[in-house]
C-alpha atoms as a PDB file:
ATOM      1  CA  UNK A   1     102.695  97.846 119.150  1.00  0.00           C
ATOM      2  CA  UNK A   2     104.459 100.296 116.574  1.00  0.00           C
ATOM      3  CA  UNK A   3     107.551  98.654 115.085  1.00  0.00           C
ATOM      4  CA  UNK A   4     110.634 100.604 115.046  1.00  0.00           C
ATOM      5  CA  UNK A   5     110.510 102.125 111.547  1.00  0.00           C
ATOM      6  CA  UNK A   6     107.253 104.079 112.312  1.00  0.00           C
ATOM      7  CA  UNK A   7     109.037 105.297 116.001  1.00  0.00           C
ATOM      8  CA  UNK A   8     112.054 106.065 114.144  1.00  0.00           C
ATOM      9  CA  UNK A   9     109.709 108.555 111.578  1.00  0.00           C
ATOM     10  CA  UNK A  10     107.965 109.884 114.440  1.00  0.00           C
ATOM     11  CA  UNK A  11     111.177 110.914 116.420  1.00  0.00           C
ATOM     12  CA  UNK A  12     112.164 112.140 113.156  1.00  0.00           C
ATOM     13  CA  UNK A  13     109.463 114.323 112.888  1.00  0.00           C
ATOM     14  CA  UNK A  14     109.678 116.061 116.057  1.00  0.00           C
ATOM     15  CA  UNK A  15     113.220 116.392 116.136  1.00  0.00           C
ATOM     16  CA  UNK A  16     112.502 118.580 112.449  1.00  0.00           C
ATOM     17  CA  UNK A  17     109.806 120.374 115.011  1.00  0.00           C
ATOM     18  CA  UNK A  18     107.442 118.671 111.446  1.00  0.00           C
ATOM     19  CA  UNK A  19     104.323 118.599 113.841  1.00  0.00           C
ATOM     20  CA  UNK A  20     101.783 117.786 110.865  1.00  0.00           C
ATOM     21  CA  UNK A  21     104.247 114.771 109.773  1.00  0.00           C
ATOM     22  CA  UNK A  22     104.949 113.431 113.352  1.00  0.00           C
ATOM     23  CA  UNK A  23     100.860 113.615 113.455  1.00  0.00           C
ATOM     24  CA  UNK A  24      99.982 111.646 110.544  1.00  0.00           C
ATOM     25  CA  UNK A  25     102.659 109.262 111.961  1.00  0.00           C
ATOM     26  CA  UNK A  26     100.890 108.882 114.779  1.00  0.00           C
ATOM     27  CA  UNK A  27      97.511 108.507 113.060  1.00  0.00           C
ATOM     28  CA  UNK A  28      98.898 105.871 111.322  1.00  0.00           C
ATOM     29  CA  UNK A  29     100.200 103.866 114.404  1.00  0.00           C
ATOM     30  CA  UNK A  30      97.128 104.654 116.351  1.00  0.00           C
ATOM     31  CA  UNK A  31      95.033 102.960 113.113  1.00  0.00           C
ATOM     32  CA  UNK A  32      97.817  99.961 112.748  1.00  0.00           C
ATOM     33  CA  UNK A  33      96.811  98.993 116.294  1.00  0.00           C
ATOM     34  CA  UNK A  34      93.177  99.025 115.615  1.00  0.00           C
ATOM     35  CA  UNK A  35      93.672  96.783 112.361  1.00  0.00           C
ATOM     36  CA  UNK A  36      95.864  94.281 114.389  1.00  0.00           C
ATOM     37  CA  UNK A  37      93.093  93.897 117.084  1.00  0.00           C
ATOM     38  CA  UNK A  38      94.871  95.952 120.054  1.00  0.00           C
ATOM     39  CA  UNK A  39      91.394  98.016 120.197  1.00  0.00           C
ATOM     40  CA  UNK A  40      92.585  99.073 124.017  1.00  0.00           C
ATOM     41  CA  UNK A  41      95.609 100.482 123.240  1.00  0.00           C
ATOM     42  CA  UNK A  42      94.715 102.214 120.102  1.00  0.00           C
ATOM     43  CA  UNK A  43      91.741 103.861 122.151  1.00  0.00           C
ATOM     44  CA  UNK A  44      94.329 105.006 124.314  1.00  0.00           C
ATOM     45  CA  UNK A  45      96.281 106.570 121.640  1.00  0.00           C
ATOM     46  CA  UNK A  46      93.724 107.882 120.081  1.00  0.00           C
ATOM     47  CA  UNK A  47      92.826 109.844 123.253  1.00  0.00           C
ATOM     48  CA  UNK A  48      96.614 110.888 123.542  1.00  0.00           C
ATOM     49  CA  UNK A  49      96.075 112.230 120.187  1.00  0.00           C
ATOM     50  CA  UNK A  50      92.950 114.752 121.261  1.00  0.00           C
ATOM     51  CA  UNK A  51      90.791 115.400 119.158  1.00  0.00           C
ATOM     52  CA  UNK A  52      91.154 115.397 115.101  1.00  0.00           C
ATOM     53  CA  UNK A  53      93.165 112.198 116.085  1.00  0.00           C
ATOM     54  CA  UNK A  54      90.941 110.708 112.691  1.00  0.00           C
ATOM     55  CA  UNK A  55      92.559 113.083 110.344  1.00  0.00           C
ATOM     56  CA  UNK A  56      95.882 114.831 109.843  1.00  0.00           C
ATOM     57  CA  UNK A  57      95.896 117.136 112.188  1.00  0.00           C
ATOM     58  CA  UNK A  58      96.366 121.130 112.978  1.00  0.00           C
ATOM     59  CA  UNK A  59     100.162 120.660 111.358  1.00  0.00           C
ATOM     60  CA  UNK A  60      99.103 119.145 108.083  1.00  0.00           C
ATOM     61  CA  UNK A  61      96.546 118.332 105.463  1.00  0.00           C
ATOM     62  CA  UNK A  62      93.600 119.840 107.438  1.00  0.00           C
ATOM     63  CA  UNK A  63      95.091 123.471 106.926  1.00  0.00           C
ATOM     64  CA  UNK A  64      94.791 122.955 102.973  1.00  0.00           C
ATOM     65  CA  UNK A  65      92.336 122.025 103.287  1.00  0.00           C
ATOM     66  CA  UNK A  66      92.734 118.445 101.996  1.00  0.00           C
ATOM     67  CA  UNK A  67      91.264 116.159 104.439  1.00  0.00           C
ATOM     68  CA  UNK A  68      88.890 115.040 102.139  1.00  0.00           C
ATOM     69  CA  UNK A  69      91.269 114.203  99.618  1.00  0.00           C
ATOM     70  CA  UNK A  70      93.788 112.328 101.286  1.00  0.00           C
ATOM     71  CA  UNK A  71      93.000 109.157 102.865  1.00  0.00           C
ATOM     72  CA  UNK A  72      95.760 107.235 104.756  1.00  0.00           C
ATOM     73  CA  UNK A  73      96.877 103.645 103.301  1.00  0.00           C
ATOM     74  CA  UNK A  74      98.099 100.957 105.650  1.00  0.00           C
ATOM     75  CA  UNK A  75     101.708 100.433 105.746  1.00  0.00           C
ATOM     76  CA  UNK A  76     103.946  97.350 107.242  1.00  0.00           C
ATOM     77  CA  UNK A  77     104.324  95.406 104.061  1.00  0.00           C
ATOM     78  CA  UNK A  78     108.104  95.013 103.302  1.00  0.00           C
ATOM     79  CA  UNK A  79     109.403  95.568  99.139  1.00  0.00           C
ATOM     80  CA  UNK A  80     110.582  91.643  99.932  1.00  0.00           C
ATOM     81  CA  UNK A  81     107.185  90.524 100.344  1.00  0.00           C
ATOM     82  CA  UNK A  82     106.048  91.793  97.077  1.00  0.00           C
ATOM     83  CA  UNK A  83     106.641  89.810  94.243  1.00  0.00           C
ATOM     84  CA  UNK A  84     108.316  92.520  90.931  1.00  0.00           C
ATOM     85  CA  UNK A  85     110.364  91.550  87.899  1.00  0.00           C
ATOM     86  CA  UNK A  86     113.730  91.612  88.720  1.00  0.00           C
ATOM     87  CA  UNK A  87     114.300  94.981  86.756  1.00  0.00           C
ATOM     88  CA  UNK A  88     111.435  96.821  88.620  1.00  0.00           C
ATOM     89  CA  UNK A  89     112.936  95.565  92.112  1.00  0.00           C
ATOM     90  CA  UNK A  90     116.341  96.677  90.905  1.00  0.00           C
ATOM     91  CA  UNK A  91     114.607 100.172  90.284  1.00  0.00           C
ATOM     92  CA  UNK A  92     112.781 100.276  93.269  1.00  0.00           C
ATOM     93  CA  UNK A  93     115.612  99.055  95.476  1.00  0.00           C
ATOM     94  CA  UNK A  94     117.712 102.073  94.121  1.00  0.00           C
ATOM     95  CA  UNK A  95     114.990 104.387  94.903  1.00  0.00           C
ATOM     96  CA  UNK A  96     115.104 103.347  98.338  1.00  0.00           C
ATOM     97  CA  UNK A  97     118.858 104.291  98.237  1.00  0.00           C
ATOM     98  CA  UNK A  98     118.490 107.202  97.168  1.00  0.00           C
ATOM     99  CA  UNK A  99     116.278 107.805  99.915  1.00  0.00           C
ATOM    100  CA  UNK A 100     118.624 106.712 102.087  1.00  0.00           C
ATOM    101  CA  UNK A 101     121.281 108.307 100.951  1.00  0.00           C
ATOM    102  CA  UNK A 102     119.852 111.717  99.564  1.00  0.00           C
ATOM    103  CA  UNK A 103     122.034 114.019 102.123  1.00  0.00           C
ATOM    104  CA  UNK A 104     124.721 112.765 100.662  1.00  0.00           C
ATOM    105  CA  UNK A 105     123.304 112.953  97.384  1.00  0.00           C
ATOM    106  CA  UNK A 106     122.266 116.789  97.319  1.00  0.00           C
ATOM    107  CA  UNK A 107     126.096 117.433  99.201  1.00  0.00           C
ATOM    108  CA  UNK A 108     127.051 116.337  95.542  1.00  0.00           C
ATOM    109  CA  UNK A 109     124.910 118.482  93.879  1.00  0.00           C
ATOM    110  CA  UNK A 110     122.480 115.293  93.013  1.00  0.00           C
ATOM    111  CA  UNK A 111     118.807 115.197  93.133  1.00  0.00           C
ATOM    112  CA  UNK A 112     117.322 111.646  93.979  1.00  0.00           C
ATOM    113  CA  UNK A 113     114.000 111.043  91.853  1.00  0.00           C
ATOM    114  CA  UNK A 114     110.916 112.017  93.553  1.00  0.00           C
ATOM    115  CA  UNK A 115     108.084 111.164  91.121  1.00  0.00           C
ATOM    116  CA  UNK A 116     107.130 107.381  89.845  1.00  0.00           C
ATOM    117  CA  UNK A 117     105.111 106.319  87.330  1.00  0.00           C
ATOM    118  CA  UNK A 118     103.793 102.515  87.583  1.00  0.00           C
ATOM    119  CA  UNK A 119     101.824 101.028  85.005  1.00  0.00           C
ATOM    120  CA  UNK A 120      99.309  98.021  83.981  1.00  0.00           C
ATOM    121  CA  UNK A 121      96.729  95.998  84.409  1.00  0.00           C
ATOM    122  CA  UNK A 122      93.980  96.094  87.484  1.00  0.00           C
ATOM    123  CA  UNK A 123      95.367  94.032  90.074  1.00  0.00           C
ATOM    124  CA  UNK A 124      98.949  93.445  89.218  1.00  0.00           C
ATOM    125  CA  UNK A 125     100.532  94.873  92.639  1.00  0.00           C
ATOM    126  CA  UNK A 126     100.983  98.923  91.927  1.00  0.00           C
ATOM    127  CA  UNK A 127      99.272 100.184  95.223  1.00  0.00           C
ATOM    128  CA  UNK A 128     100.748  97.276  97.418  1.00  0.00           C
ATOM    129  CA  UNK A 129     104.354  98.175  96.038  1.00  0.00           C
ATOM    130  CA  UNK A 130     103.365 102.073  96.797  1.00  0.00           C
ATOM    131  CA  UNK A 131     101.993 101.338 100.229  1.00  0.00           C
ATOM    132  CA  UNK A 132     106.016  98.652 100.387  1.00  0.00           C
ATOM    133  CA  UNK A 133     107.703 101.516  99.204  1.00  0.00           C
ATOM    134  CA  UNK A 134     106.515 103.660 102.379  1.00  0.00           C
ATOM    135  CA  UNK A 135     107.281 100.669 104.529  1.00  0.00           C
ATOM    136  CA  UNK A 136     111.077 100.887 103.331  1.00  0.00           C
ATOM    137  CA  UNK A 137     111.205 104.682 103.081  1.00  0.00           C
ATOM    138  CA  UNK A 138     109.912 104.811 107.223  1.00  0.00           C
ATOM    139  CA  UNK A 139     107.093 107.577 105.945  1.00  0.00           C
ATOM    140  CA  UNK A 140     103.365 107.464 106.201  1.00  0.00           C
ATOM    141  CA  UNK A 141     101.875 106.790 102.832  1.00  0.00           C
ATOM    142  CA  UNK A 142      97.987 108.434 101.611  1.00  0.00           C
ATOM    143  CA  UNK A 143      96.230 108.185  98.643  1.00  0.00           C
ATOM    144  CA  UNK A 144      94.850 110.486  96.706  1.00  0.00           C
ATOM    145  CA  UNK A 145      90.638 110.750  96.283  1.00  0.00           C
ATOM    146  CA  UNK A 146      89.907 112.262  92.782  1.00  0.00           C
ATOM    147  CA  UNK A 147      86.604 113.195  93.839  1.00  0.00           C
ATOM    148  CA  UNK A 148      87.865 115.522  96.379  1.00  0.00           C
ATOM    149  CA  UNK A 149      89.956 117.024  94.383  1.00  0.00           C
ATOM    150  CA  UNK A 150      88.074 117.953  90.551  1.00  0.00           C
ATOM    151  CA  UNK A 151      85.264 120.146  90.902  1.00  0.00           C
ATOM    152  CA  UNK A 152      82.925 121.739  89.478  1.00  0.00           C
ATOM    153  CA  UNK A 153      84.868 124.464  87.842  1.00  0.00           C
ATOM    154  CA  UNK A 154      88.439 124.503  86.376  1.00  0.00           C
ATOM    155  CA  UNK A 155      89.677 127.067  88.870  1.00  0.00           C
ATOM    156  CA  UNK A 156      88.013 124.881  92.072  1.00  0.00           C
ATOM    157  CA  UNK A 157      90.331 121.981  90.982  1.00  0.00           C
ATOM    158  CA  UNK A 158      93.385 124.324  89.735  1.00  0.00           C
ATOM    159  CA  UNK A 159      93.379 125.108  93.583  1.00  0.00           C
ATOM    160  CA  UNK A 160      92.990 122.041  95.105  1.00  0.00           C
ATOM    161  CA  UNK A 161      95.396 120.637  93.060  1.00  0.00           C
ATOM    162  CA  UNK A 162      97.891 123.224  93.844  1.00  0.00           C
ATOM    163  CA  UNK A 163      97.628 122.685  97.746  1.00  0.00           C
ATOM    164  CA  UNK A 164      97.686 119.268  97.045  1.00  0.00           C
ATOM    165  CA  UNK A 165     101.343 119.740  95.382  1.00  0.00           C
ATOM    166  CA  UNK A 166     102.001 121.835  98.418  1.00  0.00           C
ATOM    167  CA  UNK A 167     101.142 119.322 100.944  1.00  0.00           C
ATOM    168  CA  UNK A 168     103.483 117.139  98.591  1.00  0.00           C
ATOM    169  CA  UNK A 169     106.356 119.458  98.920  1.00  0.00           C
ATOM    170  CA  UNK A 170     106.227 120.227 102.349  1.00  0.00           C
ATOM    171  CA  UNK A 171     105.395 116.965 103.731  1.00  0.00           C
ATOM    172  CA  UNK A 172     107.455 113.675 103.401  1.00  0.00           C
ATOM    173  CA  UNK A 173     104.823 110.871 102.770  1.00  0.00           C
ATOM    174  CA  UNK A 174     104.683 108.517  99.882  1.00  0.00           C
ATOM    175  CA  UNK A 175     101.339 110.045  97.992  1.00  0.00           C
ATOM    176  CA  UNK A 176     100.137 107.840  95.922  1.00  0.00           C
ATOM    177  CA  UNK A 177      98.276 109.207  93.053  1.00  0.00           C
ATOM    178  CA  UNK A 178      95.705 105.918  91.763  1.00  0.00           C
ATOM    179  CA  UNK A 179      94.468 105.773  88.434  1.00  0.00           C
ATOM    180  CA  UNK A 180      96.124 108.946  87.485  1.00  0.00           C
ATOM    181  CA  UNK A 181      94.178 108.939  83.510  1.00  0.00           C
ATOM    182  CA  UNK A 182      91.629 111.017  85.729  1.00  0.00           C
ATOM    183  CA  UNK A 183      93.694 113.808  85.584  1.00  0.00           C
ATOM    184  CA  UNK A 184      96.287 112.952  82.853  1.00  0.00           C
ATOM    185  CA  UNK A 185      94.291 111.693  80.244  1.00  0.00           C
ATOM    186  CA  UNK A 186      95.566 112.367  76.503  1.00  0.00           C
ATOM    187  CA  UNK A 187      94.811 115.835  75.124  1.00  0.00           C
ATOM    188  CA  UNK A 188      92.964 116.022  71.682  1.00  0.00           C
ATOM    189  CA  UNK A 189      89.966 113.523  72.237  1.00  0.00           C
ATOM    190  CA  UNK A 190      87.130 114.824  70.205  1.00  0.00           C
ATOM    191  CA  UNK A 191      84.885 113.630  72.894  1.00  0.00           C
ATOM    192  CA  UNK A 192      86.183 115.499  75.574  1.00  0.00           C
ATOM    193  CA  UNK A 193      85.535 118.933  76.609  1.00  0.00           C
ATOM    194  CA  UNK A 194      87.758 122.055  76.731  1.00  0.00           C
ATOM    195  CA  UNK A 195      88.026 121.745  80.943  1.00  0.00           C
ATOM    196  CA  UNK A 196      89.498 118.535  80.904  1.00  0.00           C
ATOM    197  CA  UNK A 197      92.200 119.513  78.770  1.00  0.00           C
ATOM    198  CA  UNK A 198      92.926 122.475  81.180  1.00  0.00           C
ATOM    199  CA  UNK A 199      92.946 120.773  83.950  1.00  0.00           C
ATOM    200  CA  UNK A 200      95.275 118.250  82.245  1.00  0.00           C
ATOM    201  CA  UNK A 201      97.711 121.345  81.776  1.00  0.00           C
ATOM    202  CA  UNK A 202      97.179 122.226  85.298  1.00  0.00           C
ATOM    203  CA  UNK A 203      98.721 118.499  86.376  1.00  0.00           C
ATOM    204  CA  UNK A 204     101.235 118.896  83.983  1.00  0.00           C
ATOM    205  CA  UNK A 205     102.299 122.471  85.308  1.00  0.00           C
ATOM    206  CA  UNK A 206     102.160 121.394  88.965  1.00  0.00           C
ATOM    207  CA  UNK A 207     104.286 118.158  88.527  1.00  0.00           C
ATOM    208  CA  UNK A 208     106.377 120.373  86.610  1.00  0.00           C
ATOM    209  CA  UNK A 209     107.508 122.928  89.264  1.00  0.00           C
ATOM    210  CA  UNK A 210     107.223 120.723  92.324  1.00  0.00           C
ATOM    211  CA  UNK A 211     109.730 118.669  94.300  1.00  0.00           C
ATOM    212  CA  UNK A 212     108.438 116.355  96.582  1.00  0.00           C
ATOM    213  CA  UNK A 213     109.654 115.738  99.903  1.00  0.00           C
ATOM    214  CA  UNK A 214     109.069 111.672 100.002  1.00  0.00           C
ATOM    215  CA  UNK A 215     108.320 110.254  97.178  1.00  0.00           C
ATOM    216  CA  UNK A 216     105.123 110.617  94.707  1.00  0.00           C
ATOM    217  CA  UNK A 217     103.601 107.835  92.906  1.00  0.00           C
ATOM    218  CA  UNK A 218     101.260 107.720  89.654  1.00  0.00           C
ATOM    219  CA  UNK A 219      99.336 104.634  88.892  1.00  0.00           C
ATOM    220  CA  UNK A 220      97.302 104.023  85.855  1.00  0.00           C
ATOM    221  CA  UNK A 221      95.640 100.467  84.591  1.00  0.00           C
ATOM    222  CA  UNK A 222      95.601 102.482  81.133  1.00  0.00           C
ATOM    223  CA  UNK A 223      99.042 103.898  80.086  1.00  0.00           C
ATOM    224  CA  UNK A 224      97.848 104.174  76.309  1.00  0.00           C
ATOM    225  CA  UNK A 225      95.587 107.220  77.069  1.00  0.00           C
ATOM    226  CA  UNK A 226      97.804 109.447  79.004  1.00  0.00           C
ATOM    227  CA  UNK A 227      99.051 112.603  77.855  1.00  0.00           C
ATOM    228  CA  UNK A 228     102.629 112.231  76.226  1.00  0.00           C
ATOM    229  CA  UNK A 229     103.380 115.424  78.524  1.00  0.00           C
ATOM    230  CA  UNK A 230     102.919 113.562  81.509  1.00  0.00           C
ATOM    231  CA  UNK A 231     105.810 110.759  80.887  1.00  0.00           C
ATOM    232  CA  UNK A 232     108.410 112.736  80.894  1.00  0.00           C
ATOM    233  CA  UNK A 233     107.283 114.589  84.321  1.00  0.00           C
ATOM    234  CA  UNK A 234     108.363 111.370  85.738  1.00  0.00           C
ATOM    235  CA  UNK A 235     112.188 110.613  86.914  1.00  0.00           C
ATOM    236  CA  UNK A 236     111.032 106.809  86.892  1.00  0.00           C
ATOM    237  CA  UNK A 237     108.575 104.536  84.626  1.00  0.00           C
ATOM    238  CA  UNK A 238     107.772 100.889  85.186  1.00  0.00           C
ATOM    239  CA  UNK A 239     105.612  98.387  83.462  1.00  0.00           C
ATOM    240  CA  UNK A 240     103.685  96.002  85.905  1.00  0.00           C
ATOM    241  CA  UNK A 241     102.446  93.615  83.618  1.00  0.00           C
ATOM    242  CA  UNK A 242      99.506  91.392  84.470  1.00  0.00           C
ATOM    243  CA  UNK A 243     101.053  88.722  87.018  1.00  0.00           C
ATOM    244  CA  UNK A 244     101.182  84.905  86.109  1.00  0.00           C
ATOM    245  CA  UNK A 245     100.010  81.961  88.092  1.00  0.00           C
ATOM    246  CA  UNK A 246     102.720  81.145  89.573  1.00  0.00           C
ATOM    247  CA  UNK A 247     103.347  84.764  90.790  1.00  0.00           C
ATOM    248  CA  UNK A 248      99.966  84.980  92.463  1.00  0.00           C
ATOM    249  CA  UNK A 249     100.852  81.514  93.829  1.00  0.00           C
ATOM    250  CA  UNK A 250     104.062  82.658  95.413  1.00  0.00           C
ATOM    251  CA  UNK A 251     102.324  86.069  96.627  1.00  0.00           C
ATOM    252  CA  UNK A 252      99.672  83.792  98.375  1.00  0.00           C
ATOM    253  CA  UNK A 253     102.059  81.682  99.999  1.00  0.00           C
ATOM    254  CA  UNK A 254     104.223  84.638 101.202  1.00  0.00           C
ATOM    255  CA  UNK A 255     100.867  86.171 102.909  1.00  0.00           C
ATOM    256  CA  UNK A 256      99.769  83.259 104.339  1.00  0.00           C
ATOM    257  CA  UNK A 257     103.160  82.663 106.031  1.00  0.00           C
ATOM    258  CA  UNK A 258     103.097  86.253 107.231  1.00  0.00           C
ATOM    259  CA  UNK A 259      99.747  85.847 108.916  1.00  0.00           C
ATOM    260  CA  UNK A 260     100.520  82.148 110.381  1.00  0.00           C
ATOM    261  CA  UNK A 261      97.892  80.673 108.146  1.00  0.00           C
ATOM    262  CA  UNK A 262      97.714  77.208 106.256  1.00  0.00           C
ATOM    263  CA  UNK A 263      97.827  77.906 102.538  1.00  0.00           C
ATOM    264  CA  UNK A 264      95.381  74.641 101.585  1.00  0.00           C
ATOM    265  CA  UNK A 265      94.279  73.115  98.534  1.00  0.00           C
ATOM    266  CA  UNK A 266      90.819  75.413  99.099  1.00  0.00           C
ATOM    267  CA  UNK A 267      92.819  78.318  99.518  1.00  0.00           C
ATOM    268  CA  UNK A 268      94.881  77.696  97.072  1.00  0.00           C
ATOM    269  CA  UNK A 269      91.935  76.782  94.141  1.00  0.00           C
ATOM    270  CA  UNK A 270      90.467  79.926  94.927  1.00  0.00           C
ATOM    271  CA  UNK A 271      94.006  81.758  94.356  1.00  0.00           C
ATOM    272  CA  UNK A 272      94.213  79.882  90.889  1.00  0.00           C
ATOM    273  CA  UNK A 273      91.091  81.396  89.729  1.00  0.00           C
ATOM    274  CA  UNK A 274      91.694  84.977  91.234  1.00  0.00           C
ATOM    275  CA  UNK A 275      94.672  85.617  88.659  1.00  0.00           C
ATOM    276  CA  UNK A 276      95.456  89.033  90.412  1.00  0.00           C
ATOM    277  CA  UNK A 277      97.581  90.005  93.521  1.00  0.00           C
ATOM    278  CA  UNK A 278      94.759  92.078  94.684  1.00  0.00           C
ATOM    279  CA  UNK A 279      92.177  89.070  94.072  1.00  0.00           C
ATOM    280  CA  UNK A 280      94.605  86.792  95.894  1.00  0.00           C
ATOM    281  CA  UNK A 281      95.095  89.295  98.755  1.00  0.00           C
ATOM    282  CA  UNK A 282      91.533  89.312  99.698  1.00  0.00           C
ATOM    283  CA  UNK A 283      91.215  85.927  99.193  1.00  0.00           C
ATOM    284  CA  UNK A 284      94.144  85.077 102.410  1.00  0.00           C
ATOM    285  CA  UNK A 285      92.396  88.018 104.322  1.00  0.00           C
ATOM    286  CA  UNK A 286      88.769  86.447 104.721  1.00  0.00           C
ATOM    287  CA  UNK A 287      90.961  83.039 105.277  1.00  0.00           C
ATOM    288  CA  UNK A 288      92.782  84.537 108.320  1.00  0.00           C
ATOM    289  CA  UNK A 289      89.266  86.156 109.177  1.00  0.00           C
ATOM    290  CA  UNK A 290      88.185  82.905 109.503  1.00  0.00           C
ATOM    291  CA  UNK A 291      90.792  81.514 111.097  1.00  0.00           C
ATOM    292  CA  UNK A 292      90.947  84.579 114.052  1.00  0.00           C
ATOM    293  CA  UNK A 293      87.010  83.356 114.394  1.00  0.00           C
ATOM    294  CA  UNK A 294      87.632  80.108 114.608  1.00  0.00           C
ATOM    295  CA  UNK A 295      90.620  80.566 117.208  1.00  0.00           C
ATOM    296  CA  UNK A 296      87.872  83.068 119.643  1.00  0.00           C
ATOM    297  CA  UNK A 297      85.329  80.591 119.153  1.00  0.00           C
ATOM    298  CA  UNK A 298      87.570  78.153 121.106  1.00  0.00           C
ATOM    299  CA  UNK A 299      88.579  80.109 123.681  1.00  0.00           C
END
């Protein structure tokens, strides 16, 4: 059933009278049941819910409009379980602080940093840290689906983007933002047409004059070809660089332990050859798959 973190945001969330927060909470737990198997008691749930109990609800994302652009991301993974250079745990660690401690913080006259910028290569752990990061911070994390969001017309996506800032601002979530070059892609490519550079300058503008109220992540597997503008929106920049055997070894190992599984000499071939957290991932998921079938064939 729901741990404690994810009851703590939900009580939260009600006690702020935050009714399209304390629903996505719930939307999460109800969907964390159904992933672990507990198909009873998330139907159950789900009818508590009433209907819309799939999306975000009359409180939140539905009344921008944005249910089409935000899709929830699992949650549950602790920042311990994923393996970061030192220096990028330190930084994430402190963000989580801050978080912690941001009363305290603004009683001071302090903002803590809202907006995150992770870099590198395809697979080296950026979403899993953003979906850890909500696991720490006890808030519901979504992602963001481009093609929801740009349209046909400059002033179509101007809008969208500007509730999606506001759903940012009035909602605390960790939104992560996934290959972010779609909409912050370097100005001044010959190849490129006018729009894209306007709607470049609308992300710019809207990260500009927006405060989130979680946290809001940026990932891009191409750091090179965003705009120069767009760094220095972000209180926080980190390099995940592509991860080395041994780190997708550990990660494996951590997983398998996590789900009670055996990390073999199969298992852990088909690791060597995956040389990505996200390859490696998938690779322990279809093994406890098998192993859940194996158990039910059994019994």
């Amino acid at each position: 059933m729901a741990k404690l973190r994810e009851l703590e945001a939900l009580f939260r969330a009600l006690s702020a009278q935050d009714l399209g927060r304390a629903r996505s909470v719930a939307v999460g737990i109800v969907e964390a049941e159904e992933r672990t198997g507990h198909r009873s008691a998330a139907r159950s749930l789900r009818s508590a819910l009433g209907p819309n109990s799939h999306g975000f609800g009359d409180g939140g994302a539905v009344l921008l409009g944005l249910d089409a652009a935000l899709t929830p991301l699992p949650t549950g993974r602790p920042l311990g379980s994923v393996v970061l250079r030192p220096s990028v745990r330190r930084e994430l660690e402190a963000l989580v602080l801050e978080w912690k401690h941001r009363a305290q913080l603004a009683d001071l006259g302090l903002r803590r940093r809202t907006r995150v910028l992770v870099h590198g290569p395809p697979g080296c752990g950026k979403s899993l840290t953003a979906r850890a990061l909500a696991t720490e911070l006890g808030l519901p994390a979504f992602v963001v689906r481009f093609d929801a969001v740009v349209g046909a017309y400059l002033g179509q996506t101007a809008v969208r983007l500007r509730q999606l800032f506001q759903f940012a601002a009035s909602t605390q979530c960790v939104l992560l933002f996934d290959e972010i070059d779609a909409l912050g892609k370097r100005r001044g490519d010959p190849s490129d047409v006018g729009e894209l550079s306007r709607v470049v300058i609308a992300m710019l503008q809207e990260l500009e004059h927006t405060e989130p109220a979680g946290l809001l992540v940026a990932a891009s597997n191409v750091a090179p070809q965003l705009d120069e503008a767009l760094w220095r929106r972000f209180d926080l920049a980190l390099e995940f660089p592509a991860p080395s055997s041994r780190a997708v070894q550990v990660f494996a190992a951590k997983a398998c332990r996590t789900r009670s599984i055996a990390f073999g000499k199969a298992l852990r071939d088909g690791v060597a050859r995956a040389r990505s957290f996200a390859g490696a991932e998938r690779l322990v998921e279809d093994a406890a798959r098998k192993a859940a079938l194996a158990h039910v064939g059994r019994t």
